[in-house]
Protein backbone atom coordinates (compact mmCIF):
# COMPACT_ATOMS: atom_id res chain seq x y z
CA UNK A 1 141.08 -2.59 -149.05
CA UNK A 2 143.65 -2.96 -146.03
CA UNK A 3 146.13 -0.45 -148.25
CA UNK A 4 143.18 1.84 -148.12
CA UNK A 5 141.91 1.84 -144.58
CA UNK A 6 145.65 2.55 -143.66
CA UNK A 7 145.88 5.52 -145.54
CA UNK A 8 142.14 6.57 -144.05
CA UNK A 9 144.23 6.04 -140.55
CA UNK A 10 146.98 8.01 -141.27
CA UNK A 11 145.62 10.74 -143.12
CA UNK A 12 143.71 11.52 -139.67
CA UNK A 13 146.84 11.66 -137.87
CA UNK A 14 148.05 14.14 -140.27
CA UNK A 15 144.43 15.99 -139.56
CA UNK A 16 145.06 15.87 -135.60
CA UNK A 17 148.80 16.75 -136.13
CA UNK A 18 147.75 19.49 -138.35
CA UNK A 19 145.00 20.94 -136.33
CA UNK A 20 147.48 20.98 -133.26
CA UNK A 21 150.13 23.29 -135.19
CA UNK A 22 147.42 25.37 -136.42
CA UNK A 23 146.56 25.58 -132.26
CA UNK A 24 150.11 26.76 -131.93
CA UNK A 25 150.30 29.04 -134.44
CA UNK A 26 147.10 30.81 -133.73
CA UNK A 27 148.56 31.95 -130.50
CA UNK A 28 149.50 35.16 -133.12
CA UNK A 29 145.65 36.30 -132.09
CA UNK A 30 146.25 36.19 -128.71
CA UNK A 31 148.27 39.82 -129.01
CA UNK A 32 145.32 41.55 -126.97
CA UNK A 33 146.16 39.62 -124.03
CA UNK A 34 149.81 41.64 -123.98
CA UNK A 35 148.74 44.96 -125.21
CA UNK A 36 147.37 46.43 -121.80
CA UNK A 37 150.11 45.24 -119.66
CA UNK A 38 152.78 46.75 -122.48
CA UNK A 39 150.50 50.40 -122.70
CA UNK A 40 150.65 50.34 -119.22
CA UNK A 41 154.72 49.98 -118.46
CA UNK A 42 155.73 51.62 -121.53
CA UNK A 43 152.78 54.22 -121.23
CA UNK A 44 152.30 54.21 -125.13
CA UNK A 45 149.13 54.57 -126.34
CA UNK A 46 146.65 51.81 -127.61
CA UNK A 47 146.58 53.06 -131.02
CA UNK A 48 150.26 52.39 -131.20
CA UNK A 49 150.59 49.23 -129.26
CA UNK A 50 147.57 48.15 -131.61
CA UNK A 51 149.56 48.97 -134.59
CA UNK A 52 151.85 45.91 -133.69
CA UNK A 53 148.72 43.57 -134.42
CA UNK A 54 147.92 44.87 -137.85
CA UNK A 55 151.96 44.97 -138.65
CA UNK A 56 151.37 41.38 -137.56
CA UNK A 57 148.65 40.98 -139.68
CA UNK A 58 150.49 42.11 -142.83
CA UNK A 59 153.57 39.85 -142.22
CA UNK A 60 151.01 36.81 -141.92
CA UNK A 61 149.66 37.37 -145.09
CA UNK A 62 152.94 38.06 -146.57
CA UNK A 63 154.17 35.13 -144.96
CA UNK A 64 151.73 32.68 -146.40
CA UNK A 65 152.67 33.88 -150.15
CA UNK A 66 155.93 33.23 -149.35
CA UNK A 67 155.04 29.59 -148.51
CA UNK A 68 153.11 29.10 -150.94
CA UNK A 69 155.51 30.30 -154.15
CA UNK A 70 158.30 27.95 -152.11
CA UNK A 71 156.73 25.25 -150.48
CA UNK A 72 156.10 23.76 -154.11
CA UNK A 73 159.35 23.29 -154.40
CA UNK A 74 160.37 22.37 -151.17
CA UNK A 75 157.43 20.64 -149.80
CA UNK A 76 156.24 21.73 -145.61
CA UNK A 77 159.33 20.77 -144.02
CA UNK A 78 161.88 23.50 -144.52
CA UNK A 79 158.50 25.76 -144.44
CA UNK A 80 157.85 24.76 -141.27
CA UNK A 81 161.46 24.49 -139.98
CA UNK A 82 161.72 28.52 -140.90
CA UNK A 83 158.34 29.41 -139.21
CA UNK A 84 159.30 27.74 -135.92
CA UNK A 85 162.71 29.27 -136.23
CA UNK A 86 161.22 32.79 -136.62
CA UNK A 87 158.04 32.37 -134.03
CA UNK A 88 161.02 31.35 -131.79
CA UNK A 89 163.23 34.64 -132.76
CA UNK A 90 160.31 36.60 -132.61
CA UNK A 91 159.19 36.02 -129.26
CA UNK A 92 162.50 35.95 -127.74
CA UNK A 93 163.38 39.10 -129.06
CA UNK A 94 160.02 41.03 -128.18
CA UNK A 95 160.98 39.30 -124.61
CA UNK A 96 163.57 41.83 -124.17
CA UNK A 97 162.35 44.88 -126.05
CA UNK A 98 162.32 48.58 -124.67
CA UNK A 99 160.56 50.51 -127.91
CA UNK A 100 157.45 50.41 -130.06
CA UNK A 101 160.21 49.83 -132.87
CA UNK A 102 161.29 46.66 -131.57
CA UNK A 103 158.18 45.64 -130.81
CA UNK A 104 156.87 46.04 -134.25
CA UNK A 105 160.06 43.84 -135.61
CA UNK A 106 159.64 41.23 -132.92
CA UNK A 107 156.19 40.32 -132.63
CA UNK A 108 154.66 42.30 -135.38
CA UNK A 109 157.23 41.02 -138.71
CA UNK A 110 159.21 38.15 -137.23
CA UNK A 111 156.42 36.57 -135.49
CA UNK A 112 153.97 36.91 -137.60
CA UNK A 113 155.99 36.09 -140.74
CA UNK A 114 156.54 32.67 -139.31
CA UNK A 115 153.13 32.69 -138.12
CA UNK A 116 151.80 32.74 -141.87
CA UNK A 117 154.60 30.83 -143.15
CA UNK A 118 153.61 27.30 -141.17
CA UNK A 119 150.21 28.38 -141.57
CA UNK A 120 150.14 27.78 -145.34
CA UNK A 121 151.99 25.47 -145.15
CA UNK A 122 149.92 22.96 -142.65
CA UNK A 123 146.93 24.17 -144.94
CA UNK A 124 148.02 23.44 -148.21
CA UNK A 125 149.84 19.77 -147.12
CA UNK A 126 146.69 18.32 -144.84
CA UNK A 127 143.88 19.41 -147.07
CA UNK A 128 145.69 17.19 -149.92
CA UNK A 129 145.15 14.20 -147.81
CA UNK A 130 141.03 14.61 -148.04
CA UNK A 131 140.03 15.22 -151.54
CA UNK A 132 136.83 13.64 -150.54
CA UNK A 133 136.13 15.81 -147.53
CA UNK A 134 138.15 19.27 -148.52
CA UNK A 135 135.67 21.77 -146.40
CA UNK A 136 135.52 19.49 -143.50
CA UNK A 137 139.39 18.69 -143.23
CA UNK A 138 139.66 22.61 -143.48
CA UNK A 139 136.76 23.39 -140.83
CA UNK A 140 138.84 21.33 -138.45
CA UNK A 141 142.39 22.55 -138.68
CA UNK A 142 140.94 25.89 -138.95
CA UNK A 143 138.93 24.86 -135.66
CA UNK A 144 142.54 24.59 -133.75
CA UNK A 145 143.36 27.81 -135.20
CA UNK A 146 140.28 30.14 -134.22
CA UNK A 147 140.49 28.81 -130.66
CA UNK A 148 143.93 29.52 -129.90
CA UNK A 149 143.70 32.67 -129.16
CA UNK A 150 141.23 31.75 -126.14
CA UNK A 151 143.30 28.75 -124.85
CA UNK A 152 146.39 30.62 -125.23
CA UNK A 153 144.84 34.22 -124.01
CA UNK A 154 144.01 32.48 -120.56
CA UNK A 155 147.00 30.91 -120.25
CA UNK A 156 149.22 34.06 -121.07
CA UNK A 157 146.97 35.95 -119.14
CA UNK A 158 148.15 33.88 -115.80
CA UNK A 159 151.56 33.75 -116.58
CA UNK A 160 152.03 37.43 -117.32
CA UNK A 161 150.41 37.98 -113.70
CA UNK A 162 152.42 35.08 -111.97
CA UNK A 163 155.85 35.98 -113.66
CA UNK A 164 155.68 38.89 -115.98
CA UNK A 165 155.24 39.49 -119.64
CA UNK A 166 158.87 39.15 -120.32
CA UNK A 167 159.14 35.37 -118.63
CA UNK A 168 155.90 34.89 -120.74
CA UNK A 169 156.74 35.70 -124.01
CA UNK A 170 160.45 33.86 -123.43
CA UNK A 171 158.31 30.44 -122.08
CA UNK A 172 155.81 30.87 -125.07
CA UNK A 173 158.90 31.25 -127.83
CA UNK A 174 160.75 28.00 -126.39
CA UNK A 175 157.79 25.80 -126.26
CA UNK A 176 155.43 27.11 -129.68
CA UNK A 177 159.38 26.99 -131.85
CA UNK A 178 160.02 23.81 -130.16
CA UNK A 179 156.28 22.15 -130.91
CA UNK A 180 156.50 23.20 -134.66
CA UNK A 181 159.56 22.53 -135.32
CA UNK A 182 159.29 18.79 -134.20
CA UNK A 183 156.25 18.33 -135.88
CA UNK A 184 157.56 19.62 -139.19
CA UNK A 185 159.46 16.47 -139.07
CA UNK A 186 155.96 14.17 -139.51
CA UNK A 187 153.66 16.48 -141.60
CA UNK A 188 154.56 15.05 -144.93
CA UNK A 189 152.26 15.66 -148.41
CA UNK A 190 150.17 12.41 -149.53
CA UNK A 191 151.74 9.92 -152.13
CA UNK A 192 149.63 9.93 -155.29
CA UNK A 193 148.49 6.04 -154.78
CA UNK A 194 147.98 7.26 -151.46
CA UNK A 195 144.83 9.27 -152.50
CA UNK A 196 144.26 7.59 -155.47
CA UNK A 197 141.90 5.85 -153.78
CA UNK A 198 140.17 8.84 -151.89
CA UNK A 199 139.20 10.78 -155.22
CA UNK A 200 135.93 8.30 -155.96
CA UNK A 201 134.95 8.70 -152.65
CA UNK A 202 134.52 12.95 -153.71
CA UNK A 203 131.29 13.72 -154.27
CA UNK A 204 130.10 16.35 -156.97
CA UNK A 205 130.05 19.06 -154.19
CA UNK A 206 133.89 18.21 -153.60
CA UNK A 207 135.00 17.55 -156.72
CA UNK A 208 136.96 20.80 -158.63
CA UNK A 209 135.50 22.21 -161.43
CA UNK A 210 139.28 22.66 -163.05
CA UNK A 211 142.50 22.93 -162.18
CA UNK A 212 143.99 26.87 -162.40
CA UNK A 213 147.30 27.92 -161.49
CA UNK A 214 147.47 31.51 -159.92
CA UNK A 215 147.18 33.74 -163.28
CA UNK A 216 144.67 31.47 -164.37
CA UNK A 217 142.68 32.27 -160.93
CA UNK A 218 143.53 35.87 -161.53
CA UNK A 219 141.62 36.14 -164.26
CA UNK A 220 138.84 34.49 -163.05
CA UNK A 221 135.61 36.57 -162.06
CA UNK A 222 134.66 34.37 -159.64
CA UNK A 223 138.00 34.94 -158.17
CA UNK A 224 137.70 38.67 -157.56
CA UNK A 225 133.87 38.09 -156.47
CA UNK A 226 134.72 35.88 -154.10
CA UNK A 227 138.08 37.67 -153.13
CA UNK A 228 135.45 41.02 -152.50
CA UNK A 229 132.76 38.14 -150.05
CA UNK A 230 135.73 37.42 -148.26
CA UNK A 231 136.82 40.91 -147.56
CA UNK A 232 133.57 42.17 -146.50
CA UNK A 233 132.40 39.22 -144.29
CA UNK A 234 135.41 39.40 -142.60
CA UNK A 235 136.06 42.88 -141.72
CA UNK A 236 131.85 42.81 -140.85
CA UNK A 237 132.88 39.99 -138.13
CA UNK A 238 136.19 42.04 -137.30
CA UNK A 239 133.66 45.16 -136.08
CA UNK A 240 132.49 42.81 -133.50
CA UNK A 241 135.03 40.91 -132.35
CA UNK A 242 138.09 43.84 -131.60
CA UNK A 243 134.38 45.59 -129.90
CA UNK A 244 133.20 42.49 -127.64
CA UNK A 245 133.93 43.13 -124.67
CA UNK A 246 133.34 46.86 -124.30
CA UNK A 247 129.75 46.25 -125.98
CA UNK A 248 128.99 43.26 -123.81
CA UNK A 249 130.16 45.62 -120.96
CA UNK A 250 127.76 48.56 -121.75
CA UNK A 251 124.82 46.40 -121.26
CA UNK A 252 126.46 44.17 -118.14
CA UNK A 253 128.21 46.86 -116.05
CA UNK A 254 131.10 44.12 -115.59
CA UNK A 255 134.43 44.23 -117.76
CA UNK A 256 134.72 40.30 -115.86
CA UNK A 257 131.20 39.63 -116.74
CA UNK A 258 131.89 41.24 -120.47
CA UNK A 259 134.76 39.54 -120.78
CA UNK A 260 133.55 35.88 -120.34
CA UNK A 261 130.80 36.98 -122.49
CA UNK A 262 132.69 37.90 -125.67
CA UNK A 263 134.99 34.91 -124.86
CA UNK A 264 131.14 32.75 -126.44
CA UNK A 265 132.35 34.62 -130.06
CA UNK A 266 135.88 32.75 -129.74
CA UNK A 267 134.05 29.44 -128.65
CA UNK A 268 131.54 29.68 -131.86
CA UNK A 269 134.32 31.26 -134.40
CA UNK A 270 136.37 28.23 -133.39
CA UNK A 271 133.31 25.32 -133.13
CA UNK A 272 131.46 26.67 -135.94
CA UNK A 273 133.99 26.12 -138.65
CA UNK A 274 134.08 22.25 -138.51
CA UNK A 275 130.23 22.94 -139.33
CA UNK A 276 130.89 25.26 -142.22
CA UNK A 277 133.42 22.97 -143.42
CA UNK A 278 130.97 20.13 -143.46
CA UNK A 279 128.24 22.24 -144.80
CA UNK A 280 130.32 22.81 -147.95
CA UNK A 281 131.33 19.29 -148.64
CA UNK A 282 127.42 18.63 -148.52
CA UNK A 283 125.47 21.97 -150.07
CA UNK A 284 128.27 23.11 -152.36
CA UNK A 285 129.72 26.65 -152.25
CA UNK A 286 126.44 28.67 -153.02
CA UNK A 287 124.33 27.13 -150.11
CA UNK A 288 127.20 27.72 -147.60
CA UNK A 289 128.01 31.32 -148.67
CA UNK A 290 124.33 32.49 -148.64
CA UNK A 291 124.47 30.72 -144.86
CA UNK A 292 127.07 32.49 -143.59
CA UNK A 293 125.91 35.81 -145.26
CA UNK A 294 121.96 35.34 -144.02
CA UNK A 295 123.58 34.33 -140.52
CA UNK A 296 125.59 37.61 -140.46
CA UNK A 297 122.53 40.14 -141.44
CA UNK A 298 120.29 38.84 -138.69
CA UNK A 299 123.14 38.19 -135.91
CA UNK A 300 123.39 41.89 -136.19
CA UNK A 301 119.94 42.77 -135.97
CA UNK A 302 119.66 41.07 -132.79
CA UNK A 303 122.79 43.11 -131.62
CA UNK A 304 121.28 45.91 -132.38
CA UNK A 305 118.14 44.49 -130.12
CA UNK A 306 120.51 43.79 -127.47
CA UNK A 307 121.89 47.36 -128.00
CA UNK A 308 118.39 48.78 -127.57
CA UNK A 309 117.00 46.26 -125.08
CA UNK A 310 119.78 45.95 -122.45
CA UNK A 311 119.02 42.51 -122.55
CA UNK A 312 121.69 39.88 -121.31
CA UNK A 313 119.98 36.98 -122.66
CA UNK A 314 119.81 38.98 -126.14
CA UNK A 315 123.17 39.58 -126.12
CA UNK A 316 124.45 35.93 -125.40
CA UNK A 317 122.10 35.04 -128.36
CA UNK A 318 123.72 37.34 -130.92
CA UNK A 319 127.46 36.64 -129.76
CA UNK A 320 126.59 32.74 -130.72
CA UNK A 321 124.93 33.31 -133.72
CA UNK A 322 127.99 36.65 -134.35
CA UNK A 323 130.89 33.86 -133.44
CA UNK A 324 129.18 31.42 -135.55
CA UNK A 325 128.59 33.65 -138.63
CA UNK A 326 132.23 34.52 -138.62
CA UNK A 327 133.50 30.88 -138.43
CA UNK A 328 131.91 30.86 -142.08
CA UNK A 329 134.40 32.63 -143.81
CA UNK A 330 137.85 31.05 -142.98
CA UNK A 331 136.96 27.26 -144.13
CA UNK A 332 135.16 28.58 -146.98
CA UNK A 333 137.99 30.54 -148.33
CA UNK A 334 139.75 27.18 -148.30
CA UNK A 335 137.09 25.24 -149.41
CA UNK A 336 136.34 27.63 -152.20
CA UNK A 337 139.71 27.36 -153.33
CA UNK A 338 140.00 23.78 -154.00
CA UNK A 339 136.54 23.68 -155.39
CA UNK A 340 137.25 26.54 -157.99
CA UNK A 341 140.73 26.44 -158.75
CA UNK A 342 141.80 23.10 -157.65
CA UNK A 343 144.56 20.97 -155.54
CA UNK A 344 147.52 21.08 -157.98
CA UNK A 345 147.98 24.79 -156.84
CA UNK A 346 146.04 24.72 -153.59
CA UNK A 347 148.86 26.21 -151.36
CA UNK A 348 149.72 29.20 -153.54
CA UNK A 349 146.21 30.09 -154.46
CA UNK A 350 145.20 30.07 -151.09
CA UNK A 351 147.74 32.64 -149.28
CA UNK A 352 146.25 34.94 -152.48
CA UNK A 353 142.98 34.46 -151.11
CA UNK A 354 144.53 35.24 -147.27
CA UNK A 355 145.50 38.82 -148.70
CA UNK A 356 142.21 39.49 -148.41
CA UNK A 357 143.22 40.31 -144.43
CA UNK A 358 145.11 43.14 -145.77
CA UNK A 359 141.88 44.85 -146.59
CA UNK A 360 139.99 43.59 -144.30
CA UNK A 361 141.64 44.29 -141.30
CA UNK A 362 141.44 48.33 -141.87
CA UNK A 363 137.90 48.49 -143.20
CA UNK A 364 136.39 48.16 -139.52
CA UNK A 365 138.24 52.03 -139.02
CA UNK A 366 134.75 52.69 -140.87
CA UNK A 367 133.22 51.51 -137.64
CA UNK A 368 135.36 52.86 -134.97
CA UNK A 369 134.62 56.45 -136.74
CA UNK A 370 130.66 56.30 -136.57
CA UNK A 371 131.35 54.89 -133.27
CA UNK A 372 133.33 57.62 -132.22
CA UNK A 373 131.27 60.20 -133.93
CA UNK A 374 128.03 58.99 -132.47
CA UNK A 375 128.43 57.74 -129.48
CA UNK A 376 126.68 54.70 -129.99
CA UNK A 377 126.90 51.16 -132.01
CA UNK A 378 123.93 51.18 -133.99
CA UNK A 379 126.10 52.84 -136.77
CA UNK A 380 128.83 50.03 -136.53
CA UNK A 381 125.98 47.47 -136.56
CA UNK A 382 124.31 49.23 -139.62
CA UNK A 383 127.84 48.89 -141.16
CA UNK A 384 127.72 45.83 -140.77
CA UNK A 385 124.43 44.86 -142.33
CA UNK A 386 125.64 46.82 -145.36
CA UNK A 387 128.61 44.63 -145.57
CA UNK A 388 126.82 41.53 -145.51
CA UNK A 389 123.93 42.59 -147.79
CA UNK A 390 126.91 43.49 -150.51
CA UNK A 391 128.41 39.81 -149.40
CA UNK A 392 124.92 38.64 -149.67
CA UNK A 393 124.52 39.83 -153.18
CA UNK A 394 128.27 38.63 -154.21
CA UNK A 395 126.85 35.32 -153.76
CA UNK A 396 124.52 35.00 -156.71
CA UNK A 397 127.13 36.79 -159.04
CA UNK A 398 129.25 33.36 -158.24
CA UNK A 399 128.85 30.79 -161.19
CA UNK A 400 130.31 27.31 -162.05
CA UNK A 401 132.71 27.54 -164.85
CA UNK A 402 130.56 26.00 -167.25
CA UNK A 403 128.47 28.68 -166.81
CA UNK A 404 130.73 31.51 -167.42
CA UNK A 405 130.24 33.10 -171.08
């Protein structure tokens, strides 16, 4: 009993230590609160200065796969070691950039390799420590990482005004390397006595239906079902978020006002995954998915009543229930994982699932275009409606293994 309650102690110092990384190295998201000051000295224009956050993007995703094929060797140290060493370089360099070029290498592929790199590799060593509570261990480190790019935003955001985007970026390189880079040194993977212990405590919900390394998962049609849910849910939340603030400014007249306003998306994305996480663990993978796709279809009806209404109140209502909706996807994905495919390849199978970004992060052009086109964002809202109705349906194509054919 006493070996067990110590291992239930530690494992939730791994979780806090975990979730604090993950608050580090979601400071990646907090690119927006650079990109006007940069447009502005450099004069480039936003479409290329926004290219450096989908570079960014790629190199995450990238990164993570990278982790995950090595870190089964190695284990999260020298994965973590690396992506402090490059979120360091990265930063640094893009502190003393002059070109679009550079800036692309430095905070788009450097940065955001090491971003994914420590990324997976937090993810796939914590969530080994909680086979009993997989979706809510991953709804919690996955908290620290959706509201980073708030706490950080702010904080960048006074710096860069107090002593320039180039003193900013050097501070932020010496302190987010330094942070990761000592904690690498205490995020260790669990002992196999260690959770021994843990698995009767996993309920049905929890428990994986099989254990699939990543051809096995490849070949899996719940794999590319769910791998097309995850796509479309999260470019659907993507329309709103990169258009937040100048929505919430067409009805409020403010771009302070607007801003505070789409900064409730950031508070729900982040809150609302612990939920999601929990939900999981509880209602199983169907119950949470339908959730989260439900949540989505009538968030945006109500933005497109705010849209039509003008309404302030409206609009606060459908940012909650829009940031909420969107925290759905990330813990599920990791959630999902484990359920389906298992622990034994957790880490690799996940940053396959994370790919999904690379799709997902072009599909809201689809938006911007009927935005641009008409005007107005009833077509991006109708967008996406049609996303989550196809998520929606994605859902009840889902079945156990035992009751494939």
């Amino acid at each position: 009993m006493s070996n067990k309650s110590n291992t239930s102690s530690f494992r939730y110092l791994e979780l806090v230590l975990g979730t604090a990384i993950l608050l580090v190295l979601g400071s990646l998201y907090a690119w927006s609160t650079y990109r006007g000051t940069l447009v502005e000295e450099f004069n480039w224009s936003v479409s290329s200065a926004q290219l450096t956050f989908s570079i960014s993007m790629m190199a995450f995703c990238l990164g993570g796969l990278f982790s995950g094929i090595v870190s089964k060797k190695t284990g999260p140290r020298p994965m973590l070691i690396l992506s402090a060493v490059l979120m360091f370089a990265g930063l640094i360099v893009a502190s003393r950039i002059s070109s679009l070029a550079g800036l692309y290498i430095a905070y788009g592929i450097l940065y955001g390799f090491g971003v994914g790199i420590g990324y997976n590799a937090v993810m796939g060593t914590i969530v080994k420590w909680f086979p009993d509570k997989t979706g809510l261990c991953s709804g919690v480190l996955l908290m620290g990482f959706g509201i980073s790019s708030l706490v950080v935003g702010r904080v960048g955001a006074g710096l860069i005004n107090s002593i320039g985007w180039r003193t900013t970026f050097l501070y932020f390189g010496i302190v987010f390397g330094v942070i990761v880079l000592i904690a690498a040194f205490f995020v260790r993977l669990p002992k196999p006595e260690e959770t021994a212990g843990l698995q009767g405590g996993a309920s049905k919900k929890t428990e994986p239906f099989e254990e699939k390394d990543y051809r096995g998962m490849l070949k899996s049609a719940n794999f590319w079902l769910y791998f097309i849910w995850t796509i479309v849910l999260s470019s659907a939340g993507l329309v709103i978020v990169g258009n937040s603030a100048p929505f919430a400014n067409t009805i409020t007249g403010s771009l302070e006002t607007a801003a505070t306003i789409a900064g409730i998306i950031s508070i729900c994305n982040g809150l609302g995954r612990v939920f999601f996480g929990a939900l999981f663990d509880k209602a199983g993978y169907r119950m949470t998915m339908l959730i989260v796709a439900v949540l989505f279809i009538i968030s945006t009806f109500i933005l497109i009543l705010a849209n039509h209404t003008g309404s302030m109140g409206i609009l606060i209502v459908s940012y909650v229930l829009v940031g909420l909706a969107y925290s759905g996807v990330t813990p599920t994905n990791s959630a999902f994982v484990a359920k389906f495919f298992g622990n034994t390849n957790y880490p690799l199978n996940l940053s396959i699932v994370n790919l999904c970004l690379l799709v997902a992060s072009y599909l809201p052009q689809v938006a911007t275009m009927l935005l641009d086109r008409t005007g107005n964002y009833d077509g991006a809202f109708y967008y996406m409606i049609v996303l989550a109705v196809i998520a929606l349906v994605l859902t009840f194509l889902i079945r156990a293994p035992k009751q494939e054919q």
